[in-house]
N, C-alpha and C. Protein backbone atom coordinates (compact mmCIF):
# COMPACT_ATOMS: atom_id res chain seq x y z
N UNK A 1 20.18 5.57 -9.16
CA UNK A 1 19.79 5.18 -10.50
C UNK A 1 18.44 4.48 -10.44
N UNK A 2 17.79 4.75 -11.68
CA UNK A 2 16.59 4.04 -11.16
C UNK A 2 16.82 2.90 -11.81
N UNK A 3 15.99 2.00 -10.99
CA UNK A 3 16.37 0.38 -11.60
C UNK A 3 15.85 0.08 -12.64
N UNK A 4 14.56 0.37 -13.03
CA UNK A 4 13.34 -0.23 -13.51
C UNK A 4 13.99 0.53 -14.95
N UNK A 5 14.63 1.47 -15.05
CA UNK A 5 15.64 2.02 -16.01
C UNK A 5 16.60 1.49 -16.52
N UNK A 6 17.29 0.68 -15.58
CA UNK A 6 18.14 0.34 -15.59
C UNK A 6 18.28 -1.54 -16.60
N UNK A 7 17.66 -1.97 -15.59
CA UNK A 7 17.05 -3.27 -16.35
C UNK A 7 16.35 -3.50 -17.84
N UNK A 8 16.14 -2.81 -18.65
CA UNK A 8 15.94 -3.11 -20.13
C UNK A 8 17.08 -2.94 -20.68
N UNK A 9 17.80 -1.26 -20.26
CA UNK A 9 19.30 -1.63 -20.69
C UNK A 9 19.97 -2.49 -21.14
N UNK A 10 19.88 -2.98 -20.06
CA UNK A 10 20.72 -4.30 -19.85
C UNK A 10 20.76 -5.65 -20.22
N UNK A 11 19.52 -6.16 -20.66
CA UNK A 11 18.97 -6.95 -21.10
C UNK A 11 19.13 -6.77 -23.08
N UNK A 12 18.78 -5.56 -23.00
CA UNK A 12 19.01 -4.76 -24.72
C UNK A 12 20.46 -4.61 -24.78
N UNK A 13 21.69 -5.00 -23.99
CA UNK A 13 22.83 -5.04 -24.66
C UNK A 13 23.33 -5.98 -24.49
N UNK A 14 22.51 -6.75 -23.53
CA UNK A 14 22.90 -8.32 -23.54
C UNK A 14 22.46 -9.51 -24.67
N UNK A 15 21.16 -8.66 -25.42
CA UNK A 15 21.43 -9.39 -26.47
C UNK A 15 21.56 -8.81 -27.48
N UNK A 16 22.45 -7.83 -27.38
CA UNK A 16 23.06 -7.90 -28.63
C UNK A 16 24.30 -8.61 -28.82
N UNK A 17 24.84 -9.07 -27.92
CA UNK A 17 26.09 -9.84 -27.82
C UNK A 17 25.62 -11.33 -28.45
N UNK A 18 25.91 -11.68 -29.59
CA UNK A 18 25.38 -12.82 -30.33
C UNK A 18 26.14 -14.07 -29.90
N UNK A 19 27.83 -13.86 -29.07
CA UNK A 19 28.85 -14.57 -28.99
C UNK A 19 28.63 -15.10 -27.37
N UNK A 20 27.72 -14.59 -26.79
CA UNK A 20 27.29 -15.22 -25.46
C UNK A 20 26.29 -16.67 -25.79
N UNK A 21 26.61 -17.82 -25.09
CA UNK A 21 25.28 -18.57 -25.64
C UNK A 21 24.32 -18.35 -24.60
N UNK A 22 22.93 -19.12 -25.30
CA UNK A 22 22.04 -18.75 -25.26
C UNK A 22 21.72 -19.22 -23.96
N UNK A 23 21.85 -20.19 -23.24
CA UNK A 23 21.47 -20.21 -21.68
C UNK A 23 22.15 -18.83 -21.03
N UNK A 24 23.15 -18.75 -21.20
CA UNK A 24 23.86 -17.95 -20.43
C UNK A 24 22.68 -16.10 -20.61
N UNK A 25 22.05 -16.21 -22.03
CA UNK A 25 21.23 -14.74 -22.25
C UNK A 25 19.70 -15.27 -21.61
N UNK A 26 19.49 -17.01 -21.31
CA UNK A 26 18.12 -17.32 -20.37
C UNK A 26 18.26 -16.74 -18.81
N UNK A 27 19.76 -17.27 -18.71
CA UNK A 27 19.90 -17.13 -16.96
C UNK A 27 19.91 -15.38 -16.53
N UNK A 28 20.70 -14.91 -17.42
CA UNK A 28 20.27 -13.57 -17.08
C UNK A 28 19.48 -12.64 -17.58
N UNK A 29 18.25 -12.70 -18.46
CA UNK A 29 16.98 -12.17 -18.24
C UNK A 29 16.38 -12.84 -17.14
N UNK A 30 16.05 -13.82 -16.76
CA UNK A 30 15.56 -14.34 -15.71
C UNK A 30 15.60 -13.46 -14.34
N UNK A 31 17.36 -13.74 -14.35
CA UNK A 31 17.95 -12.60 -13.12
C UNK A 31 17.58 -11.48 -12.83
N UNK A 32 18.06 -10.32 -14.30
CA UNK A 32 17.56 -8.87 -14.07
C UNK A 32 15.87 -8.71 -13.89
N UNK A 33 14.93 -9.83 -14.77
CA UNK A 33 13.17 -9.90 -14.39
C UNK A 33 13.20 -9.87 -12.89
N UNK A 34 13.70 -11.10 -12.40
CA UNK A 34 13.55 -11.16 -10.46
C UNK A 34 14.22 -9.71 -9.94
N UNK A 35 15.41 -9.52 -10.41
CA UNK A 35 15.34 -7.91 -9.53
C UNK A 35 14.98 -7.04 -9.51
N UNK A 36 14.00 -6.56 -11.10
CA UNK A 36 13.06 -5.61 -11.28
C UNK A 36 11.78 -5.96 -10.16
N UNK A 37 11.29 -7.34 -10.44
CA UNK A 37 10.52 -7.34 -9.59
C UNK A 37 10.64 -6.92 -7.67
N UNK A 38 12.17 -7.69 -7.71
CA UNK A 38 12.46 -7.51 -6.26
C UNK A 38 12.21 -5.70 -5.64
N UNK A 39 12.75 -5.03 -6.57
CA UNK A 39 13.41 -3.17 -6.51
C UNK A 39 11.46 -3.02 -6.63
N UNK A 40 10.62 -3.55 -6.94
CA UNK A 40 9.19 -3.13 -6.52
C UNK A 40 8.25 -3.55 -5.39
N UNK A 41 9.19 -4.82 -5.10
CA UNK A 41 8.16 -5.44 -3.84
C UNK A 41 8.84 -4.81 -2.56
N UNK A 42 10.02 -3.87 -2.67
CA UNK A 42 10.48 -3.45 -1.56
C UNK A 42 10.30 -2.09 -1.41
N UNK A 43 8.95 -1.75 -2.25
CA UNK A 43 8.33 -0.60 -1.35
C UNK A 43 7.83 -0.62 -0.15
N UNK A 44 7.95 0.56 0.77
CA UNK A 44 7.40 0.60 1.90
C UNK A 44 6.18 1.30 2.31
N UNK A 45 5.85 0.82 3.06
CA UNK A 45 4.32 0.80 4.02
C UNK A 45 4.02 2.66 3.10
N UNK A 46 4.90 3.39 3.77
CA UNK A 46 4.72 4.76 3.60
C UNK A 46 4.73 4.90 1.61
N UNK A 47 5.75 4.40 1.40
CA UNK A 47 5.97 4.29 -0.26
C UNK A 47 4.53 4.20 -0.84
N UNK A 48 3.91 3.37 -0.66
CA UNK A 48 2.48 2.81 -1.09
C UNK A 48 1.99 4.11 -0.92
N UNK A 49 1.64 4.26 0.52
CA UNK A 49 0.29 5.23 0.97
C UNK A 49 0.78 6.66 -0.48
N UNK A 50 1.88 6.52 -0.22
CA UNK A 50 1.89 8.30 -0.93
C UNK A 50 1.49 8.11 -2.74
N UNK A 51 1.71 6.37 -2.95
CA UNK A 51 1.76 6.50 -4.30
C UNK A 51 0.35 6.07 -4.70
N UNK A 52 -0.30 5.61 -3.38
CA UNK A 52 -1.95 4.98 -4.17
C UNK A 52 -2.98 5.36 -3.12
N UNK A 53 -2.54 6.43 -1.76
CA UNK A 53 -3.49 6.59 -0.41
C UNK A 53 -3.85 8.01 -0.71
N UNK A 54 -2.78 8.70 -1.06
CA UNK A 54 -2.55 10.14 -0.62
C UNK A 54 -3.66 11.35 -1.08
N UNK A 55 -3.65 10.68 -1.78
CA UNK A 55 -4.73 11.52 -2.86
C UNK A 55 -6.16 11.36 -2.23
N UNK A 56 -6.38 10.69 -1.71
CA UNK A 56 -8.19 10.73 -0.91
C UNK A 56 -7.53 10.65 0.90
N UNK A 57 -6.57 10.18 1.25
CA UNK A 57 -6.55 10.14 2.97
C UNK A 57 -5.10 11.29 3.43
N UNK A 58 -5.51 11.83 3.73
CA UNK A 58 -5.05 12.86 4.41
C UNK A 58 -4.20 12.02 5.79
N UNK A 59 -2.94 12.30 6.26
CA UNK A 59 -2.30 12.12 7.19
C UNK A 59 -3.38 12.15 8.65
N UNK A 60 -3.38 13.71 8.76
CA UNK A 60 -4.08 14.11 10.22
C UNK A 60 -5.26 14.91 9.12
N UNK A 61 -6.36 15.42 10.66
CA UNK A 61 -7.65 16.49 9.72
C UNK A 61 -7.07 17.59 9.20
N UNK A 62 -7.46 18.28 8.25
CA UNK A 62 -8.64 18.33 7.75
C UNK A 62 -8.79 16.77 6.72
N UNK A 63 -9.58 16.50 6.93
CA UNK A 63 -10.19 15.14 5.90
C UNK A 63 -10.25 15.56 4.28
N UNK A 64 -9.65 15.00 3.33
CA UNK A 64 -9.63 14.95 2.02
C UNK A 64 -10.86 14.55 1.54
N UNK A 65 -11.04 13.56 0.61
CA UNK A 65 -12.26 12.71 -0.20
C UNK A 65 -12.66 11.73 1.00
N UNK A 66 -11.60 11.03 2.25
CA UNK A 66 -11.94 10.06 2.68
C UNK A 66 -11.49 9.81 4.28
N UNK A 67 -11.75 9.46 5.01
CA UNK A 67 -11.33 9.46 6.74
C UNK A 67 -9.69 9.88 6.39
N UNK A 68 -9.05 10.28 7.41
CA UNK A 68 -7.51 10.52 7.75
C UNK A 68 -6.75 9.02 8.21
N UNK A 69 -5.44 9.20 8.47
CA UNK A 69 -4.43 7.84 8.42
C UNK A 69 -4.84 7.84 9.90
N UNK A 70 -4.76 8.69 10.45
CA UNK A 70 -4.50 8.84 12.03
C UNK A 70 -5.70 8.24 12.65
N UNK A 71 -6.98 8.86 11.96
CA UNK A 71 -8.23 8.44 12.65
C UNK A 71 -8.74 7.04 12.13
N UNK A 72 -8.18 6.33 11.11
CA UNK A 72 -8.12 5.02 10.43
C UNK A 72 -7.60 3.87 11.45
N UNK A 73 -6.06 4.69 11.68
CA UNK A 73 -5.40 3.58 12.56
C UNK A 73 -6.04 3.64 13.91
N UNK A 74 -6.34 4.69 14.75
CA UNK A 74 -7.06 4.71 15.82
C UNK A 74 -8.24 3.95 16.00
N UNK A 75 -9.08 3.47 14.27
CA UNK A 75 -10.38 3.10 15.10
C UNK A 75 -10.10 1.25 14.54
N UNK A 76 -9.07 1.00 14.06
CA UNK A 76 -8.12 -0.48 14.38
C UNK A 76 -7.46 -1.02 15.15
N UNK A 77 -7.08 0.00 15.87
CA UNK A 77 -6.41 -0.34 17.13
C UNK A 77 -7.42 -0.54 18.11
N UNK A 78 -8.20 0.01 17.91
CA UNK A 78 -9.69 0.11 19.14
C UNK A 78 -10.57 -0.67 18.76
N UNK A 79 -10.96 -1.72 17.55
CA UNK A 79 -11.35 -2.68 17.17
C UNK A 79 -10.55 -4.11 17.15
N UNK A 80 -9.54 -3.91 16.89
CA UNK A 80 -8.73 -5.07 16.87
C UNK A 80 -7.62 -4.87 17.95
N UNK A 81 -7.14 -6.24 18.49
CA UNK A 81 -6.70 -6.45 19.45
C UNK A 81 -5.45 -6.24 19.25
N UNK A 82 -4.62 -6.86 17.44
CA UNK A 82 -3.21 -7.00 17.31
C UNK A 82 -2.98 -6.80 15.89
N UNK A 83 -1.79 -6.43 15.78
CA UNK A 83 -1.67 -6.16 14.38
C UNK A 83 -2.00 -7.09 13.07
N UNK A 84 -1.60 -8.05 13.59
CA UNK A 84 -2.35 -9.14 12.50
C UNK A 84 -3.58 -9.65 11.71
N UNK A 85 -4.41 -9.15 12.86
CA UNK A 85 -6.26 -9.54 13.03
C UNK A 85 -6.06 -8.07 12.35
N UNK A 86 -5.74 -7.12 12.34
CA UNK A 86 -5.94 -5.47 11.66
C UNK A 86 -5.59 -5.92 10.58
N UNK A 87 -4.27 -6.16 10.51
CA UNK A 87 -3.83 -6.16 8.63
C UNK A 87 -4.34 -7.21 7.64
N UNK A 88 -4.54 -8.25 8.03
CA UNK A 88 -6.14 -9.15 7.56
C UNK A 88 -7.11 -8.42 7.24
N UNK A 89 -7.73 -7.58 8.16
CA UNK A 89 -9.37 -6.71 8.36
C UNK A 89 -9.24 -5.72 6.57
N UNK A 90 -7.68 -4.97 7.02
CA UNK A 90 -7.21 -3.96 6.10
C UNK A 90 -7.59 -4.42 4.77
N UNK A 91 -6.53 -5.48 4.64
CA UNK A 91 -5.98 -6.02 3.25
C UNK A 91 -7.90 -6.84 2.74
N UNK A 92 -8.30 -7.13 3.41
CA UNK A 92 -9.34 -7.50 2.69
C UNK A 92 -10.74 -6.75 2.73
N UNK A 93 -10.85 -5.62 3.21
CA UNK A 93 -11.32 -4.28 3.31
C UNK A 93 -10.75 -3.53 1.82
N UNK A 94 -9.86 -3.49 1.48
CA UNK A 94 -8.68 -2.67 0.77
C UNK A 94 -9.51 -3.94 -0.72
N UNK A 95 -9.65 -5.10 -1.09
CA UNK A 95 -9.78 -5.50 -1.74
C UNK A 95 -10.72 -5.96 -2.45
N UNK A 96 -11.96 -6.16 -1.37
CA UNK A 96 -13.69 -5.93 -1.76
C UNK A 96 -13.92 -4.68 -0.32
N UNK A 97 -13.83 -3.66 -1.07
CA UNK A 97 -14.69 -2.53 0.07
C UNK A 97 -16.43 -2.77 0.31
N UNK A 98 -16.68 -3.07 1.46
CA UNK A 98 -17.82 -3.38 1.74
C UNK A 98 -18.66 -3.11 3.01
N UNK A 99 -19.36 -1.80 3.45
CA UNK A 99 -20.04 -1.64 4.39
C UNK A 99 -20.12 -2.31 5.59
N UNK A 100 -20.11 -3.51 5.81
CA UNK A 100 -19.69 -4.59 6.72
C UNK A 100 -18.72 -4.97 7.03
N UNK A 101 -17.65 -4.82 6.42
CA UNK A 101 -16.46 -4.88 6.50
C UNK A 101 -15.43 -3.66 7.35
N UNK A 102 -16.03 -2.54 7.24
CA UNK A 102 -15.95 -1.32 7.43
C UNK A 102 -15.78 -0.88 8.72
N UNK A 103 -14.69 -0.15 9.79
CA UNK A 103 -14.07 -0.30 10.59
C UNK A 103 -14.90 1.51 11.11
N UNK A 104 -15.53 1.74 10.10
CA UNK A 104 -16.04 3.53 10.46
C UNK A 104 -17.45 3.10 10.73
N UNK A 105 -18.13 4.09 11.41
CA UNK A 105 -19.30 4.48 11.75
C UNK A 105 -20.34 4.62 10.16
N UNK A 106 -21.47 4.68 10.53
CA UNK A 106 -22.43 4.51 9.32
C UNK A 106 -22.30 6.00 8.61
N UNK A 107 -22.71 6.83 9.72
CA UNK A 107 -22.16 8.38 9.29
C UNK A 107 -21.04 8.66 8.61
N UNK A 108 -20.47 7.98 9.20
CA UNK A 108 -18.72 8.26 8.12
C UNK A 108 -19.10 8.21 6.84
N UNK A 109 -19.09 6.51 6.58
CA UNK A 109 -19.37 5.96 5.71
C UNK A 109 -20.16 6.53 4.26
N UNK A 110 -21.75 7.45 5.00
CA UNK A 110 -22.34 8.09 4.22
C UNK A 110 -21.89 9.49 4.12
N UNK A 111 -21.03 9.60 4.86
CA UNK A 111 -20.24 10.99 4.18
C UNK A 111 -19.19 11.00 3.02
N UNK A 112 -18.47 10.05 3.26
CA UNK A 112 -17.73 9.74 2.11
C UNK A 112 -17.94 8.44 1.28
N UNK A 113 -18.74 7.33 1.64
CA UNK A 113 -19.04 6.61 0.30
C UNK A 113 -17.91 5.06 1.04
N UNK A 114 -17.77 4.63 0.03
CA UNK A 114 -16.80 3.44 -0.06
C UNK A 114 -15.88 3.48 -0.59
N UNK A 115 -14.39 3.10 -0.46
CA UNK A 115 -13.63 3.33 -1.51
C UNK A 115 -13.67 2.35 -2.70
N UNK A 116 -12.92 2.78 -3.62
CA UNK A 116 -13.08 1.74 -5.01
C UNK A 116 -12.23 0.46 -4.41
N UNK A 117 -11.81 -0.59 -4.86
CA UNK A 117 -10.76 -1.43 -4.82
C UNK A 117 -9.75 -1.37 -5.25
N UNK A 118 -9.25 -2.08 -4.38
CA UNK A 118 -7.21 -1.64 -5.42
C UNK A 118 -6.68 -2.97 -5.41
N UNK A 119 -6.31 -2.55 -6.72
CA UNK A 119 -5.88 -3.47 -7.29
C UNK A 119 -4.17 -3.95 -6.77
N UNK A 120 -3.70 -3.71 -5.84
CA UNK A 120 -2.54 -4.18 -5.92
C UNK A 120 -2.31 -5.54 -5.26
N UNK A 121 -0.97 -5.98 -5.36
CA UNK A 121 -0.54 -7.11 -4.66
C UNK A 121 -0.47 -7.37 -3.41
N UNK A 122 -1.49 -8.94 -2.93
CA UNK A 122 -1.53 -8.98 -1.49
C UNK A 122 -0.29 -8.16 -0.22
N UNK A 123 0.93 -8.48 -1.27
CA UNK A 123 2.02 -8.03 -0.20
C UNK A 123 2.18 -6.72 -0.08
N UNK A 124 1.67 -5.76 -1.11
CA UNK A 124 1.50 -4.42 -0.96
C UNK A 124 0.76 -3.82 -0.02
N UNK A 125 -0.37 -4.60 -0.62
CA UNK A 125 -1.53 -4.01 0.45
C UNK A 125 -1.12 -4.54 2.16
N UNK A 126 -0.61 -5.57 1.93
CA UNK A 126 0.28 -6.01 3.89
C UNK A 126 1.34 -4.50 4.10
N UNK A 127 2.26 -4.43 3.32
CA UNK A 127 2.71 -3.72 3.97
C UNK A 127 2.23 -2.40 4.19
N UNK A 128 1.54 -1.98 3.47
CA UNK A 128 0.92 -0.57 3.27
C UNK A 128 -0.48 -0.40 4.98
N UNK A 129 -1.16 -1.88 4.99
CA UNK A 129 -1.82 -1.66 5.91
C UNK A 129 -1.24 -2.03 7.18
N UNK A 130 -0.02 -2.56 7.10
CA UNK A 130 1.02 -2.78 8.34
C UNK A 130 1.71 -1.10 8.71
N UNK A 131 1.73 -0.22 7.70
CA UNK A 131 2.08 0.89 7.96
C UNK A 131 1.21 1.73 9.05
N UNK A 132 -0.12 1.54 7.99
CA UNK A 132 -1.04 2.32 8.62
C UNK A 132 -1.73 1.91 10.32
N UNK A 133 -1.33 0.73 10.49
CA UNK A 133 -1.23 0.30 11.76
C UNK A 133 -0.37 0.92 12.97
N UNK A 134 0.83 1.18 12.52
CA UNK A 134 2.19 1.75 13.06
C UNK A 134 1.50 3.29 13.32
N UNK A 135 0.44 4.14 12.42
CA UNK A 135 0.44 5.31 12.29
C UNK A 135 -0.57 5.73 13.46
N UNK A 136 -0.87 4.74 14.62
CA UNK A 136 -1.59 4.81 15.44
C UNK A 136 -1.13 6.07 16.61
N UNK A 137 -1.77 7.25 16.83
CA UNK A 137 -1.63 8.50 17.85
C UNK A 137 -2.31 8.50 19.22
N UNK A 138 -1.76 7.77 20.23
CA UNK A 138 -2.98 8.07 21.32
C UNK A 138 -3.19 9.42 21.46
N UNK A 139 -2.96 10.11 21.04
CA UNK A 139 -2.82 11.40 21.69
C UNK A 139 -4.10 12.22 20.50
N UNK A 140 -4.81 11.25 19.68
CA UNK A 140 -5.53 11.69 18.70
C UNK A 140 -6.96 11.40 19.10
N UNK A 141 -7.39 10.60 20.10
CA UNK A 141 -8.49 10.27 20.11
C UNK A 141 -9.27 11.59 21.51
N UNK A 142 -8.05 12.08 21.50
CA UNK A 142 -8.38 13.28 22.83
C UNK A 142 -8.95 14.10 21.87
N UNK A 143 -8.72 14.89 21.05
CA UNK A 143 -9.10 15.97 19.92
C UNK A 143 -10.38 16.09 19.11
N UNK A 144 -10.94 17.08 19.07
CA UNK A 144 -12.05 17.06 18.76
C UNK A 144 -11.50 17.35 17.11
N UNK A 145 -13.02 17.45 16.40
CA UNK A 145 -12.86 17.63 14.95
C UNK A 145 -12.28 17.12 14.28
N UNK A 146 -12.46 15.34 14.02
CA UNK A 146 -11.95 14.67 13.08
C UNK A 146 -11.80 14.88 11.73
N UNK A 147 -13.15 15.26 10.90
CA UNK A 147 -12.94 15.63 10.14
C UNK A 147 -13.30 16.87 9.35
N UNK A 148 -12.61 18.06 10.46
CA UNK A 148 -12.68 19.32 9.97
C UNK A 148 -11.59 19.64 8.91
């Protein structure tokens, strides 16, 4: 069921019940608000990428609008030492995109541009760039034609 469906429902037949008092119709909008919110902050790393990455980063090559996941995480892992110092780099890369900031080569860069900013929530963008961390291939930096 979907939640986010589910929760106005519920709330819309909770007050129609006039014979409930009224803390009791505070405490639970309150409730069903926190679990709508909860049923969204528990998207995952992958959840994100497909719903706000997918469309410009391509998994493996051929390259879309923008570098691939594979050749992203490879050149974080090879810049940064640990996942933490990466998903820092990410999340605030991800939030002012900025040439300097920028984990690609200048060439890259002027092949595809900068990305826009996104707007989502610090914890999104953690887990989403905690994903893309995980999506690291040694077996990718052997291969030629990144972005054919």
């Amino acid at each position: 069921m979907n939640m986010k469906r589910f929760f106005p429902l519920v709330i819309a037949a909770t007050a129609a019940f006039s014979t409930v008092p009224s803390f009791l119709h505070t405490t639970f909008l309150q409730s069903a608000r926190a679990a709508e919110n909860t049923v969204s902050d528990q998207l995952s790393g992958e959840q994100l990428y497909k719903r706000n990455c997918e469309v410009c980063h391509s998994m493996r090559p051929p390259a879309k609008a923008a570098p691939p996941i594979v050749r992203l995480a490879s050149r974080y892992r090879m810049l940064y030492g640990n996942k933490e110092d990466a998903v820092n780099a990410m999340v605030s890369f991800m939030k002012t995109p900025d040439a300097s900031k920028s984990v690609l080569m200048p060439h890259v860069i002027e092949r595809f541009g900068l990305m826009p900013a996104m707007s989502l929530p610090d914890e999104e963008l953690e887990n989403v760039a905690g994903w893309l961390w995980d999506q690291y291939d040694p077996t990718y930096e052997k291969q030629r034609g990144y972005y054919r």
